[in-house]
Protein backbone atom coordinates (compact mmCIF):
# COMPACT_ATOMS: atom_id res chain seq x y z
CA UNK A 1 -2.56 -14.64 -30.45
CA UNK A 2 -1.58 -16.01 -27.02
CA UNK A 3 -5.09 -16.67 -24.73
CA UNK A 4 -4.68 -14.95 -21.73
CA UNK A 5 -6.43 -16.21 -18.74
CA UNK A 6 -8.41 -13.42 -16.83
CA UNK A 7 -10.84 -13.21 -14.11
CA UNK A 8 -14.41 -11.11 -14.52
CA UNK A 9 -17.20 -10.23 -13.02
CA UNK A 10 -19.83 -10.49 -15.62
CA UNK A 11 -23.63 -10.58 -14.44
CA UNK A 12 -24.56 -14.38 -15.47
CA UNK A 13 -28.02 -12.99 -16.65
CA UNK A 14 -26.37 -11.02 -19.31
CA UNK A 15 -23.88 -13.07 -20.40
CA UNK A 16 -26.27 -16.08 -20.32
CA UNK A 17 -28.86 -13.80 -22.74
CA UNK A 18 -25.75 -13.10 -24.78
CA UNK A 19 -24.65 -16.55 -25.50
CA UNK A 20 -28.51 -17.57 -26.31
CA UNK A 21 -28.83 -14.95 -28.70
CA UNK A 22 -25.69 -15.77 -30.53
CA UNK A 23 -25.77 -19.33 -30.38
CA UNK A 24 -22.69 -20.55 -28.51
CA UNK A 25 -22.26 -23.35 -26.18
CA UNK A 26 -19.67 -21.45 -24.26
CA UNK A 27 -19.16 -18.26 -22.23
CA UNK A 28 -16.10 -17.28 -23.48
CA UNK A 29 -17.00 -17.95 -27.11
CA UNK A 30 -19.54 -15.30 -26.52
CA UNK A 31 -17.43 -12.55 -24.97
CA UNK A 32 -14.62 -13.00 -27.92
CA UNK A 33 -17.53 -12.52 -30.36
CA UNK A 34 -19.16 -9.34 -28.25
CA UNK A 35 -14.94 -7.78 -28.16
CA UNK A 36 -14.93 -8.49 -31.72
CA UNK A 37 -17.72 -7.37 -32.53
CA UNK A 38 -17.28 -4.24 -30.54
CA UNK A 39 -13.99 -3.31 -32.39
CA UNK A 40 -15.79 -4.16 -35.29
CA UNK A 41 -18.39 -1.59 -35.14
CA UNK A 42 -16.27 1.16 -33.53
CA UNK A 43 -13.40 1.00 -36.63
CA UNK A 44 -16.57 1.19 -38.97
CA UNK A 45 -17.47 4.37 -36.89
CA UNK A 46 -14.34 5.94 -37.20
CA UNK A 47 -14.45 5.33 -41.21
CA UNK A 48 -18.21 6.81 -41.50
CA UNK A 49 -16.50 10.05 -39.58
CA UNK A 50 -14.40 10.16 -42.21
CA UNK A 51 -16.51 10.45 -45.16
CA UNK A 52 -16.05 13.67 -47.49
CA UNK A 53 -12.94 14.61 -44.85
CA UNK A 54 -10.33 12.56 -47.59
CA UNK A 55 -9.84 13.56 -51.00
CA UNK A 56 -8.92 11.07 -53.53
CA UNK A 57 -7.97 12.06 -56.83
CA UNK A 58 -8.15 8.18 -58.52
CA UNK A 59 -8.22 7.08 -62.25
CA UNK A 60 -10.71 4.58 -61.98
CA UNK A 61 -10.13 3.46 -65.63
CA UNK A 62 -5.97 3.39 -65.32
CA UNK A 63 -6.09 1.51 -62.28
CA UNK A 64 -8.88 -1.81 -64.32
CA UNK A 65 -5.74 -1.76 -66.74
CA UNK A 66 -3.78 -4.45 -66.29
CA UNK A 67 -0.18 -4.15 -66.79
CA UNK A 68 1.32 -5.45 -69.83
CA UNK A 69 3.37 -9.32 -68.87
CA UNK A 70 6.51 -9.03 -70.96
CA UNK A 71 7.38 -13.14 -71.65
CA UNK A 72 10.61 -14.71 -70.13
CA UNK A 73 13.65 -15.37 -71.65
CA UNK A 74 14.71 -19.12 -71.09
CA UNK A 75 18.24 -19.76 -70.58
């Protein structure tokens, strides 16, 4: 990931609360964290919407097996 340099306007109140609550030393350690943590959440979101909308027909017991390891020949 190349860091791209970018200029906001972020109220220092909130982003001063925000980096107290997590526990960073830095500003921008705080907003990676928050757009992680955002994407995060959202993806889990998505997923919950998805619940009983994909049918899975799995065979739980077939796929514990492990395959069989047939031994090598040596040369």
């Amino acid at each position: 990931m190349i860091p791209m340099r970018t200029t906001l306007d972020l109220p220092d109140g909130l982003v001063d609360d925000a980096r107290q609550a997590l526990g960073f030393k830095s500003k921008t350690d705080t907003v990676i964290f928050a757009l992680r943590e955002l994407i995060r959440r959202k993806r889990l979101e998505e997923l919950k919407n998805l619940a009983g909308k994909i049918e899975l027909t799995i065979d739980i017991p077939k796929s514990r097996r492990r395959p069989v390891r047939r031994a090598q020949r040596r040369a």
